[in-house]
C-alpha atoms as a PDB file:
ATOM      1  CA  UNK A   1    -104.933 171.706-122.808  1.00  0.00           C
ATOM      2  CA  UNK A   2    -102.204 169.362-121.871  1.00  0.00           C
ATOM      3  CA  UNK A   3     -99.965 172.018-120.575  1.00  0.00           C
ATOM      4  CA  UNK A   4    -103.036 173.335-118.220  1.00  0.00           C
ATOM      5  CA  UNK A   5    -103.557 169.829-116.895  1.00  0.00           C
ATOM      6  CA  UNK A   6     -99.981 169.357-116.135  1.00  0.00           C
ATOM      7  CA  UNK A   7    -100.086 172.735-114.190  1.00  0.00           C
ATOM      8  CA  UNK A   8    -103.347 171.773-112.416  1.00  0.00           C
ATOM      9  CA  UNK A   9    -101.574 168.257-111.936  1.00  0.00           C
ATOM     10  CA  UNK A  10     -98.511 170.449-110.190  1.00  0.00           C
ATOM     11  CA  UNK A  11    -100.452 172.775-108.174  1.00  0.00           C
ATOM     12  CA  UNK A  12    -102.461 169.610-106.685  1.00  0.00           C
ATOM     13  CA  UNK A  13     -99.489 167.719-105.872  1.00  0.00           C
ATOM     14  CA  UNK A  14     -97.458 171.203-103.885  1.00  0.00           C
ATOM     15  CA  UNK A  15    -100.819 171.557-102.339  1.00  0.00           C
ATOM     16  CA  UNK A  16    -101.098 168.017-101.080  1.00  0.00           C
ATOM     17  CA  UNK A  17     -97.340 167.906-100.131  1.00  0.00           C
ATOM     18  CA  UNK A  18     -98.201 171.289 -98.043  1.00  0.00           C
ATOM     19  CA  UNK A  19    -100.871 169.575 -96.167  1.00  0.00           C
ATOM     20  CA  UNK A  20     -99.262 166.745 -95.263  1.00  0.00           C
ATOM     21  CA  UNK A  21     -95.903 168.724 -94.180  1.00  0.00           C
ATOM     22  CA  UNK A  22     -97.836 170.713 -91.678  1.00  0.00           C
ATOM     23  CA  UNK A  23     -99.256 168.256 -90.094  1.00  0.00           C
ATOM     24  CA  UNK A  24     -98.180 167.079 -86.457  1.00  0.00           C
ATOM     25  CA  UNK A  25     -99.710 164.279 -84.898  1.00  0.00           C
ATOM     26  CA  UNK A  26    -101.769 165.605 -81.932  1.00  0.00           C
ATOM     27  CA  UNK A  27    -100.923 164.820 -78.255  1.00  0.00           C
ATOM     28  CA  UNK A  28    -104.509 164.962 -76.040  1.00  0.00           C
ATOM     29  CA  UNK A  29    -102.537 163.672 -73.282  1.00  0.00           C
ATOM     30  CA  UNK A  30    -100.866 167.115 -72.651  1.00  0.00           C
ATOM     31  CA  UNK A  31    -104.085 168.258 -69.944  1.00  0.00           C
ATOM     32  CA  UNK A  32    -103.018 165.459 -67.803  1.00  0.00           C
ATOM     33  CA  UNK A  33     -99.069 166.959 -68.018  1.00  0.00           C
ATOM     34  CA  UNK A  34    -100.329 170.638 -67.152  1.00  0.00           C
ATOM     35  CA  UNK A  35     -99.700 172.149 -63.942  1.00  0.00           C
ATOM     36  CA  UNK A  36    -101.515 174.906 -62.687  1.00  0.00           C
ATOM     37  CA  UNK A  37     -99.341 176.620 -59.368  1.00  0.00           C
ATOM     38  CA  UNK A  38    -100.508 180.335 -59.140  1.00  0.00           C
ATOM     39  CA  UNK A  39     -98.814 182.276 -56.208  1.00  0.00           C
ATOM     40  CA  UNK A  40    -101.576 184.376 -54.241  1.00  0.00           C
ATOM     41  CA  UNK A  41    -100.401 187.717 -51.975  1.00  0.00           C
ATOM     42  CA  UNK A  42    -103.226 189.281 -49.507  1.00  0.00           C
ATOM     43  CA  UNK A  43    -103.183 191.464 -46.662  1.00  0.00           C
ATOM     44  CA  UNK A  44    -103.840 189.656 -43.256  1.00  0.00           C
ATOM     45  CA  UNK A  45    -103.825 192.010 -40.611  1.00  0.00           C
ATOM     46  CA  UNK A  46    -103.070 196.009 -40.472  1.00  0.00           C
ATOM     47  CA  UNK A  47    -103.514 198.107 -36.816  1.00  0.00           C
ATOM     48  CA  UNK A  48    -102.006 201.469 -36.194  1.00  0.00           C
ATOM     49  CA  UNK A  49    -102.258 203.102 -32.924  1.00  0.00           C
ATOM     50  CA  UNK A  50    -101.284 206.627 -31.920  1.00  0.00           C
ATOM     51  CA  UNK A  51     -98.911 207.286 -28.506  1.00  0.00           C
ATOM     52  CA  UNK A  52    -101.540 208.741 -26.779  1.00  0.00           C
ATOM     53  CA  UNK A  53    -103.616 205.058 -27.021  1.00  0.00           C
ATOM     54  CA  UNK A  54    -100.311 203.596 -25.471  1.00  0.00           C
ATOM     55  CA  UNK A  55     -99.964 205.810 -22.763  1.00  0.00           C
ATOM     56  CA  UNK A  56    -104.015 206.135 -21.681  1.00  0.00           C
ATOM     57  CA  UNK A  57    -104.016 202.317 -20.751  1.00  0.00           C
ATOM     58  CA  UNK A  58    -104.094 201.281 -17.694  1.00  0.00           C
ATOM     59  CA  UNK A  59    -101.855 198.257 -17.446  1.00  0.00           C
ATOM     60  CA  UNK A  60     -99.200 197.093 -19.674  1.00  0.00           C
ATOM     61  CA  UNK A  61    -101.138 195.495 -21.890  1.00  0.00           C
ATOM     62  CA  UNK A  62    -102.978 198.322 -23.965  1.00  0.00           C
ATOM     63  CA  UNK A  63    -104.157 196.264 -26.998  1.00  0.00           C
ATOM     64  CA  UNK A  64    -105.632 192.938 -27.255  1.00  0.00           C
ATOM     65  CA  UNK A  65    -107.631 191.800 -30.309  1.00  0.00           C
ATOM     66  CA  UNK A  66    -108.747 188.282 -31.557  1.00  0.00           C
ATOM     67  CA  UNK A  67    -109.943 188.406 -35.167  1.00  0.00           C
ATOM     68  CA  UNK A  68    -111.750 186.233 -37.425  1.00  0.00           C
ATOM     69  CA  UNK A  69    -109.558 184.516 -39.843  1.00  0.00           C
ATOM     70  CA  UNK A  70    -111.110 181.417 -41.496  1.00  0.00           C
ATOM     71  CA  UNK A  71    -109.327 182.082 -45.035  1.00  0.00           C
ATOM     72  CA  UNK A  72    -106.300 179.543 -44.362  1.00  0.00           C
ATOM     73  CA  UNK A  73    -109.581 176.686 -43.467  1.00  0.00           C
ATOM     74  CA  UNK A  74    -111.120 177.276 -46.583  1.00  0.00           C
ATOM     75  CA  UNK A  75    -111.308 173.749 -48.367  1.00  0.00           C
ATOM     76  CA  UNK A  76    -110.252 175.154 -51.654  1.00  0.00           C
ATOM     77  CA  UNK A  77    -107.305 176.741 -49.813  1.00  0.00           C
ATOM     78  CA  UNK A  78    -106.677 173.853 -47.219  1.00  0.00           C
ATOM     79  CA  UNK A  79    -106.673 171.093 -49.935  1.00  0.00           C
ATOM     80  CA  UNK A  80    -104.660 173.074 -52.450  1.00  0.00           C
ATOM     81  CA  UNK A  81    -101.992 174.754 -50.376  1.00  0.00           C
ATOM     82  CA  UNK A  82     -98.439 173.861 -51.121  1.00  0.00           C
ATOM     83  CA  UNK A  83     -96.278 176.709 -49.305  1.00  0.00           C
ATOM     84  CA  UNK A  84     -96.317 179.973 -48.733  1.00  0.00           C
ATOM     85  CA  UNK A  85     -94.740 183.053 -46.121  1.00  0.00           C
ATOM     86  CA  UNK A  86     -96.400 185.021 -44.032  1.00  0.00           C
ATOM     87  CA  UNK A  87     -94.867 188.707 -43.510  1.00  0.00           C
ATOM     88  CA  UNK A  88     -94.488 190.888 -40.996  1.00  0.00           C
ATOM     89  CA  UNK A  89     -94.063 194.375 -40.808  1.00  0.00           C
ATOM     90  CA  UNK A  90     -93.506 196.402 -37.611  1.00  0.00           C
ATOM     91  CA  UNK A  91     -93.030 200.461 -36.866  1.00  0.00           C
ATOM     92  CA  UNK A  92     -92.622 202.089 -33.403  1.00  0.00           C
ATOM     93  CA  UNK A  93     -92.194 205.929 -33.603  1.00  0.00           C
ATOM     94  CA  UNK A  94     -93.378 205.770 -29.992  1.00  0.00           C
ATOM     95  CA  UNK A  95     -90.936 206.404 -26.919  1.00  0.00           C
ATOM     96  CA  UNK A  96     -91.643 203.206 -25.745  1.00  0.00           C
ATOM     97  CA  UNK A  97     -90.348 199.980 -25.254  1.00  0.00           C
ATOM     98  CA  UNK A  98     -92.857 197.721 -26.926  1.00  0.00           C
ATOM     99  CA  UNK A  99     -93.718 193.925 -27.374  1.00  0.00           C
ATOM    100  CA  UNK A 100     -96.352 192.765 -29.853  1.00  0.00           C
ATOM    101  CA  UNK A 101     -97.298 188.869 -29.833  1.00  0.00           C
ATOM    102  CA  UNK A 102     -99.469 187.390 -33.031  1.00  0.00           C
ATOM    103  CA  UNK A 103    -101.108 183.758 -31.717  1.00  0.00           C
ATOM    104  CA  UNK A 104    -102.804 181.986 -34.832  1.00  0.00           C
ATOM    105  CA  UNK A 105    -105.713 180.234 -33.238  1.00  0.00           C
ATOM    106  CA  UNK A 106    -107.570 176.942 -34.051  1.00  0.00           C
ATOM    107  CA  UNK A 107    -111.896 176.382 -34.007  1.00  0.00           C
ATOM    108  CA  UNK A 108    -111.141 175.712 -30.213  1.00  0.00           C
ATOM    109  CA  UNK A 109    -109.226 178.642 -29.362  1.00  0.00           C
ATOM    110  CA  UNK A 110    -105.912 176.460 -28.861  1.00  0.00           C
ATOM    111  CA  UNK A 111    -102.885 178.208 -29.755  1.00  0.00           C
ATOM    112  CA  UNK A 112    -101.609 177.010 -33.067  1.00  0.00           C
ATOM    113  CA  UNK A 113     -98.543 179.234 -33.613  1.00  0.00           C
ATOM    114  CA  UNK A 114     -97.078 182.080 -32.141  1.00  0.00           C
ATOM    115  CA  UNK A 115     -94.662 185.038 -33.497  1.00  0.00           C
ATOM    116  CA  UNK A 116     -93.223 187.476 -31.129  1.00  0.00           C
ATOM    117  CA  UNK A 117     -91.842 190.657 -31.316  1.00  0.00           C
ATOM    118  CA  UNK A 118     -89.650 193.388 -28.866  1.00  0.00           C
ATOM    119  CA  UNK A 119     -89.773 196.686 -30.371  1.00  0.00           C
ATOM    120  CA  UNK A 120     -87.184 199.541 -28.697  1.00  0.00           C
ATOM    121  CA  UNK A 121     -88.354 203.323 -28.513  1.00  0.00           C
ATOM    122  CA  UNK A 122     -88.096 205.151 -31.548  1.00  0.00           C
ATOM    123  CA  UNK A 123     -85.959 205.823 -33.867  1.00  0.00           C
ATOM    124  CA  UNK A 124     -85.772 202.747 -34.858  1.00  0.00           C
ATOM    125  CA  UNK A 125     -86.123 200.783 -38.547  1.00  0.00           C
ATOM    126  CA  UNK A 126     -89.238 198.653 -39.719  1.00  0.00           C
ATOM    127  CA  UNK A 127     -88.655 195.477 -38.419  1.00  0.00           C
ATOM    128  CA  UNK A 128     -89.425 192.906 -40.702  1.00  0.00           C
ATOM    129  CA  UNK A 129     -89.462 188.935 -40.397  1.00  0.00           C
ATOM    130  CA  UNK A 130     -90.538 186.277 -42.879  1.00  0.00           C
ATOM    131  CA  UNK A 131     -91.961 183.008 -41.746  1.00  0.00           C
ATOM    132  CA  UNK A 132     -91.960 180.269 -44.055  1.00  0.00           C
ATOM    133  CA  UNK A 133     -94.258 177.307 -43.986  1.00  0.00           C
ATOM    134  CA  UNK A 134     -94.770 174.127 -45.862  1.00  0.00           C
ATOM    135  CA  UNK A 135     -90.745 174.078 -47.293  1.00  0.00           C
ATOM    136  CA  UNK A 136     -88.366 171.773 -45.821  1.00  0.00           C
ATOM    137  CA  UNK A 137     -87.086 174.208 -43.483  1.00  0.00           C
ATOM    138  CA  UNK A 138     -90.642 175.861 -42.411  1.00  0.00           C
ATOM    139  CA  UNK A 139     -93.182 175.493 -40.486  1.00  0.00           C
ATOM    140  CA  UNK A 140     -96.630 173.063 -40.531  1.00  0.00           C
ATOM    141  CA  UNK A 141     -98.738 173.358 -43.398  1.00  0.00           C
ATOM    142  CA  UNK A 142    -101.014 172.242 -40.983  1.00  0.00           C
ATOM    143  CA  UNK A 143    -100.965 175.323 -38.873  1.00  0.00           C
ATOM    144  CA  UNK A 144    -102.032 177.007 -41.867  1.00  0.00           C
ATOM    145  CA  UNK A 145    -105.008 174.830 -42.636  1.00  0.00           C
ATOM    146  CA  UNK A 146    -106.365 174.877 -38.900  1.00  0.00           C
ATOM    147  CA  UNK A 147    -106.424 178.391 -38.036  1.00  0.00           C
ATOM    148  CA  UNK A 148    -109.511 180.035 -37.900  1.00  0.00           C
ATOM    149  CA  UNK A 149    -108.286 182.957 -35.762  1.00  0.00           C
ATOM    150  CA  UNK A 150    -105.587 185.969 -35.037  1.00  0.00           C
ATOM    151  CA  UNK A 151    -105.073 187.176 -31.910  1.00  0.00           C
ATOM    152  CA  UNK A 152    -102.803 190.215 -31.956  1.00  0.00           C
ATOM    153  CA  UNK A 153    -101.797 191.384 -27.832  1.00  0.00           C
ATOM    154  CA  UNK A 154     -99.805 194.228 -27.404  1.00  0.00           C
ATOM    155  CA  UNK A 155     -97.751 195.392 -24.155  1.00  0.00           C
ATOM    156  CA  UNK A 156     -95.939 198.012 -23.072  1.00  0.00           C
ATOM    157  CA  UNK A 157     -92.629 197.920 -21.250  1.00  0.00           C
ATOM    158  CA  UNK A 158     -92.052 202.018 -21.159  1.00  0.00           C
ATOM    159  CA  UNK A 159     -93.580 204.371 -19.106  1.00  0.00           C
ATOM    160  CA  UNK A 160     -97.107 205.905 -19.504  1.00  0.00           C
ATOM    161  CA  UNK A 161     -95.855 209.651 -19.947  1.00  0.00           C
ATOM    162  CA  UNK A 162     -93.510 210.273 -22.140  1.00  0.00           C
ATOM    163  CA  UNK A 163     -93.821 210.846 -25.600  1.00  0.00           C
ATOM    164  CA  UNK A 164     -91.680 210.774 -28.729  1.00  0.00           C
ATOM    165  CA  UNK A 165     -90.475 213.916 -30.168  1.00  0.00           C
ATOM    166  CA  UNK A 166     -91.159 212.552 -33.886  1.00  0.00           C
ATOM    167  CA  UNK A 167     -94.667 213.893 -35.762  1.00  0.00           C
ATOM    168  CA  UNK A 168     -97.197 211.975 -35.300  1.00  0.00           C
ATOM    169  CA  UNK A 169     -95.837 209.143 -33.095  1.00  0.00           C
ATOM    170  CA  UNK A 170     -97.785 205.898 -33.474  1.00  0.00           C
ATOM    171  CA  UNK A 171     -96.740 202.027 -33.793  1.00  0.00           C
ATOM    172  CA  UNK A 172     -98.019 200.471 -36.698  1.00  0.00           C
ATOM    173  CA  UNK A 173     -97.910 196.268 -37.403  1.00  0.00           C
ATOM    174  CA  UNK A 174     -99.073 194.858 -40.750  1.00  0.00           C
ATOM    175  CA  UNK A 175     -98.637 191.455 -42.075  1.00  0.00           C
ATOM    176  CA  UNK A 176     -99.470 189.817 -45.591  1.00  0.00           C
ATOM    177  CA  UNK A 177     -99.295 186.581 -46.851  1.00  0.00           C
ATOM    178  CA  UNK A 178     -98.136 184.864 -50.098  1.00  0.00           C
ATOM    179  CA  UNK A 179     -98.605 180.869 -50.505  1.00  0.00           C
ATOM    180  CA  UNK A 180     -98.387 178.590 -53.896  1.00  0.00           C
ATOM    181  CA  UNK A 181    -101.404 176.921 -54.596  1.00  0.00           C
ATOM    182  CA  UNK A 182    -101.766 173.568 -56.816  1.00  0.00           C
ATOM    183  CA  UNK A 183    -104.863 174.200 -58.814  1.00  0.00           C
ATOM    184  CA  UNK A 184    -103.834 171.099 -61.469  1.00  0.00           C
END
């Protein structure tokens, strides 16, 4: 019997010694030391428009468009923004000489910020341009917060006959965003 209470005596005492060796004190403070920065992508803006669109205008000008845009003025958005680029991708298999002008536009229709483009006659490569804001180097965060709409205008500096010898010629402009928000 002795030799059965030493062993139960032994197994008690590894057990207890494996208890408290696992044991870490516990840090509840580690919520308030958590940071929650999620990077969000979305499509803005995507128009295609055939040659024949181009050349059927009247004036130079043969597309103007304001949209909607009231995502950037959310609150949620607004309050948690920290950075972000907006991206911009243009394609011209048209024979024309093109210039496409994006205005971001406040509640009151005030021009906020303005990217513009000059596109030559096709063939020509994807132009593509990156425009930062909220860094050091980039632009107004607040530009961001206060625009509620996109105006896209389009011109053309060709003529109104000609046409490109590429398949299905059309100028296509596309932009996307991506911006860090601080959720914690």
């Amino acid at each position: 019997m002795r030799v059965e209470m030493k062993k139960l005596l032994f197994i008690l005492l590894i057990f207890l010694t494996g208890l408290s060796s696992c044991v870490e004190e516990q840090n509840f403070d580690q919520w308030d030391d958590l940071e929650i920065i999620p990077t969000v992508e979305a499509s803005i803006l995507y128009v295609e428009s055939p040659e024949s669109v181009i050349n059927d205008a009247p004036g130079a000008v043969w597309y103007i468009q304001t949209f909607n845009f009231d995502a950037f003025s959310e609150d949620f958005f607004a309050e948690n923004v920290l950075d972000g680029v907006i991206v911009y991708e243009l394609e011209n298999t048209t024979s024309k000489d093109l210039e496409i002008i994006f205005e971001y536009l406040d509640d009151a229709g005030n021009v906020l910020d303005t990217e513009a483009f000059t596109i030559p006659p096709a063939p020509t490569a994807i132009i593509r341009r990156e425009t930062t804001y909220g860094t050091p180097t980039g632009r107004s965060l607040d530009i961001i917060r206060n625009t509620s709409e996109i105006r896209v205008n389009a011109s053309n500096f060709g003529d109104t006959t000609s046409t490109s010898s590429l398949p299905d010629p059309k100028v296509i402009f596309r932009s996307s965003a991506k911006f860090r928000l601080q959720l914690k």
